[in-house]
PDB file of N, CA and C in Angstrom:
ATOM      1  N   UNK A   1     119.976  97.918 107.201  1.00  0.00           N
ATOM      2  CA  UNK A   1     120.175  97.727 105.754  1.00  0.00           C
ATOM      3  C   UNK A   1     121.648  97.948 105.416  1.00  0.00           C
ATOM      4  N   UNK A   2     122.539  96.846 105.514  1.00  0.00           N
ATOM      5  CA  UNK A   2     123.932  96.768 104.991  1.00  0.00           C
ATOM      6  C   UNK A   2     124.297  96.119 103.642  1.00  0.00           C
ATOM      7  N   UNK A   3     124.467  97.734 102.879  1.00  0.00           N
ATOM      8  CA  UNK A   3     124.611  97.245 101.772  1.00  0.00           C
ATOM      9  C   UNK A   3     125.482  95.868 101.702  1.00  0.00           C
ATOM     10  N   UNK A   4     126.660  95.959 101.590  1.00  0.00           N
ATOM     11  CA  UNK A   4     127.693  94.769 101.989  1.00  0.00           C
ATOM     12  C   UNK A   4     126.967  93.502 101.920  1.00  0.00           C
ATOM     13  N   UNK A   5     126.126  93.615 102.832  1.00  0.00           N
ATOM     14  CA  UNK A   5     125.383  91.845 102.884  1.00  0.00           C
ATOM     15  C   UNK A   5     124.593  91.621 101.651  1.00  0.00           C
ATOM     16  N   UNK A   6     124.470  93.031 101.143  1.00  0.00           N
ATOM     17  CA  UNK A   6     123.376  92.359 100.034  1.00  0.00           C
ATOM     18  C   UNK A   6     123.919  91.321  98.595  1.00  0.00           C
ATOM     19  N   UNK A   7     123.292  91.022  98.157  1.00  0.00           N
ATOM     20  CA  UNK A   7     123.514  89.635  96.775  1.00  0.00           C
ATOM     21  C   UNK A   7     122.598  89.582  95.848  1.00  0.00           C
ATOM     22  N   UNK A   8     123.037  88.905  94.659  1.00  0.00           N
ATOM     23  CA  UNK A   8     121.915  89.061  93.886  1.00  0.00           C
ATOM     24  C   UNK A   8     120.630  88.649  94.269  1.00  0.00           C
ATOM     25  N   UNK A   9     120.283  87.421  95.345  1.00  0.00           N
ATOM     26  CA  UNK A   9     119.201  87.322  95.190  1.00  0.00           C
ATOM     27  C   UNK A   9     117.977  88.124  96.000  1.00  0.00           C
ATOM     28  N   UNK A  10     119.041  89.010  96.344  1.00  0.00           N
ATOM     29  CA  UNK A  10     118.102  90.403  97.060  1.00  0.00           C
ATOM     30  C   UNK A  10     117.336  90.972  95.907  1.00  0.00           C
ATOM     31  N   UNK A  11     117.863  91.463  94.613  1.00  0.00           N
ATOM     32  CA  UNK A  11     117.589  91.684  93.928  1.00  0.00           C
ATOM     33  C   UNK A  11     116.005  92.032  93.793  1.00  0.00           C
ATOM     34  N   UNK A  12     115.474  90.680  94.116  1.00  0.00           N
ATOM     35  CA  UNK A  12     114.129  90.454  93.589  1.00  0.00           C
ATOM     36  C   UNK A  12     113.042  91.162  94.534  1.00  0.00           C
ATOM     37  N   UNK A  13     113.701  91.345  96.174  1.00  0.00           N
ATOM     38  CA  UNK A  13     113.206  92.100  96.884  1.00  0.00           C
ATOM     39  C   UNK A  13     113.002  93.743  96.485  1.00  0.00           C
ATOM     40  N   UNK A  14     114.071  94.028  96.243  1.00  0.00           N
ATOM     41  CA  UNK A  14     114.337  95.253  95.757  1.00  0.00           C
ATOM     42  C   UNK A  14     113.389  95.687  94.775  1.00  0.00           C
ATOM     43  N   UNK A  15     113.349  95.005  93.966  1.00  0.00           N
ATOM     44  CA  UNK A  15     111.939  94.845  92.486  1.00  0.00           C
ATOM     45  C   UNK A  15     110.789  95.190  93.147  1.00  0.00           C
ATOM     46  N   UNK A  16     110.698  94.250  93.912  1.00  0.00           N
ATOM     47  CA  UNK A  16     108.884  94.337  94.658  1.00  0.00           C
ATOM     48  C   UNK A  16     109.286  95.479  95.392  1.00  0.00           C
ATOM     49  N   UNK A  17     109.954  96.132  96.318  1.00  0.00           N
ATOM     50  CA  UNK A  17     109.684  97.437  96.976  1.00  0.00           C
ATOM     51  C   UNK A  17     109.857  98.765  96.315  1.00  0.00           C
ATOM     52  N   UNK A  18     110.386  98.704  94.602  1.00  0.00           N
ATOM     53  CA  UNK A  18     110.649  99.739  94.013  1.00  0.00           C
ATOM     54  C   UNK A  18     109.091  99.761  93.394  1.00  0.00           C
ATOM     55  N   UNK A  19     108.604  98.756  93.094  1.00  0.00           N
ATOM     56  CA  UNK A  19     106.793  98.495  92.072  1.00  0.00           C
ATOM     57  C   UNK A  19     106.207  98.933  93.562  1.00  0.00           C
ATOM     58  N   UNK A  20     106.191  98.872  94.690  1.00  0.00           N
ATOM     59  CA  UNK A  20     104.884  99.022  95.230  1.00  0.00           C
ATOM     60  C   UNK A  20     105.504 100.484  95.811  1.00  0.00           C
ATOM     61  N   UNK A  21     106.673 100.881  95.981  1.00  0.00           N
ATOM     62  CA  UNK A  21     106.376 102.479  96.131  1.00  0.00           C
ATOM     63  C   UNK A  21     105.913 103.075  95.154  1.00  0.00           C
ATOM     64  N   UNK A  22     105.982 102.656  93.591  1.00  0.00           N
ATOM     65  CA  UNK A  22     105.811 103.468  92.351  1.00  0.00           C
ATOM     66  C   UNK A  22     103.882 103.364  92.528  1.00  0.00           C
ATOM     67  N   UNK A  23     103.515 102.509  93.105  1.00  0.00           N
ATOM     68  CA  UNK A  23     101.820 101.900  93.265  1.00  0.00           C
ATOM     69  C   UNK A  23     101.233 102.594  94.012  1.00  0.00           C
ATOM     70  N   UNK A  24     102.460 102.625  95.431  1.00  0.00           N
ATOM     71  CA  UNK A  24     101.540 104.027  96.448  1.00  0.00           C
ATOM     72  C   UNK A  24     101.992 105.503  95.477  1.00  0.00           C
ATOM     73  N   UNK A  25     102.708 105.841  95.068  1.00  0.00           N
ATOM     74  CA  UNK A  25     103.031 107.066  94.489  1.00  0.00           C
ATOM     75  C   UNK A  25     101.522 107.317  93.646  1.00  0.00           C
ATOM     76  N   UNK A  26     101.723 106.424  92.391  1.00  0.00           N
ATOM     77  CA  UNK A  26     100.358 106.514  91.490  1.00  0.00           C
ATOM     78  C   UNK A  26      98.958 106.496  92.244  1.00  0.00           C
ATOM     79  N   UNK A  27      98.813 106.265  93.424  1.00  0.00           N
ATOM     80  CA  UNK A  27      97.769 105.553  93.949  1.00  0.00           C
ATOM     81  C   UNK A  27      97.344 107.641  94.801  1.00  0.00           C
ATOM     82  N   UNK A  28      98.632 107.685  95.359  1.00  0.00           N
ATOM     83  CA  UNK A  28      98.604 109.215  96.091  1.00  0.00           C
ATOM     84  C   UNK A  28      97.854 110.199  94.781  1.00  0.00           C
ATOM     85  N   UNK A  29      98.244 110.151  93.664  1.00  0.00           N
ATOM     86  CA  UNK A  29      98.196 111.185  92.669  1.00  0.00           C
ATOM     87  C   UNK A  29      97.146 111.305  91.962  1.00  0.00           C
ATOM     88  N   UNK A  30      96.600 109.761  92.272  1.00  0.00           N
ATOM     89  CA  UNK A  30      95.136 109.160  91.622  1.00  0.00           C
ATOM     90  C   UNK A  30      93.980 110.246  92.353  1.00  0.00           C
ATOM     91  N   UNK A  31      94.186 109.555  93.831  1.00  0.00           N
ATOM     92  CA  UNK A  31      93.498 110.598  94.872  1.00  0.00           C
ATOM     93  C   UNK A  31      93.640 112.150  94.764  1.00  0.00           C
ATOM     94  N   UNK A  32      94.838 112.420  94.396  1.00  0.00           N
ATOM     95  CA  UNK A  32      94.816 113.760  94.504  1.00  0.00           C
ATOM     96  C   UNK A  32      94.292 114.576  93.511  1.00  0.00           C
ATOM     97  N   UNK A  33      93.872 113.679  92.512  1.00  0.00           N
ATOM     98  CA  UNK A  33      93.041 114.289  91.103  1.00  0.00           C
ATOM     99  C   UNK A  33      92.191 114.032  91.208  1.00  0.00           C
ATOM    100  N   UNK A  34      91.340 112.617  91.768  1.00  0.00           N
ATOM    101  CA  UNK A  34      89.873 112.567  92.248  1.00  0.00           C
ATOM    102  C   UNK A  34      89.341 113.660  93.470  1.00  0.00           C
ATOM    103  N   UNK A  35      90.409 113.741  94.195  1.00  0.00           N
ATOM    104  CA  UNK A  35      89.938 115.018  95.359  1.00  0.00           C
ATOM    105  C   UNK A  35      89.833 116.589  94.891  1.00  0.00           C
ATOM    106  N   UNK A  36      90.869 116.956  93.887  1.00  0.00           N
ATOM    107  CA  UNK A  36      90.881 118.180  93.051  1.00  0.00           C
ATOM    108  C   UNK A  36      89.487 118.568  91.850  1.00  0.00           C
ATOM    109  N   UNK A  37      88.684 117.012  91.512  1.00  0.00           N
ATOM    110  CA  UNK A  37      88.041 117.057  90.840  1.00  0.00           C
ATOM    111  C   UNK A  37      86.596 116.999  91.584  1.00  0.00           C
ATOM    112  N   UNK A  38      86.712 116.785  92.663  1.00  0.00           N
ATOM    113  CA  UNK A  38      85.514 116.966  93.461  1.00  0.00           C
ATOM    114  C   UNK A  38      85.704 118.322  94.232  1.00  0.00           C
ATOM    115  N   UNK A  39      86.812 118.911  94.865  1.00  0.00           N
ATOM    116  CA  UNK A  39      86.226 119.865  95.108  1.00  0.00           C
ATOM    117  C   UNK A  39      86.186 120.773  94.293  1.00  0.00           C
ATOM    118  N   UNK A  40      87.164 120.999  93.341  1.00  0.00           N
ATOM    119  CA  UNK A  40      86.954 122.169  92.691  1.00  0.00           C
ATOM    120  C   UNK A  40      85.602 122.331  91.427  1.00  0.00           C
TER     121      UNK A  40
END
């Protein structure tokens, strides 16, 4: 990953890998309140 090479039309990549870490993040926290709510 060299910055240098990058261009705008990376851009759009960048978009989609910033939304689907924010998706696994929400997705981790989802679980971790459905798992907190079952066991406790």
């Amino acid at each position: 990953m060299n910055i240098k090479h990058w261009s705008p039309s990376h851009r759009e990549g960048v978009f989609w890998m910033a939304v689907l870490l924010l998706a696994v993040v929400l997705l981790l926290m989802l679980t971790q309140k459905v798992a907190g709510l079952l066991l406790g």
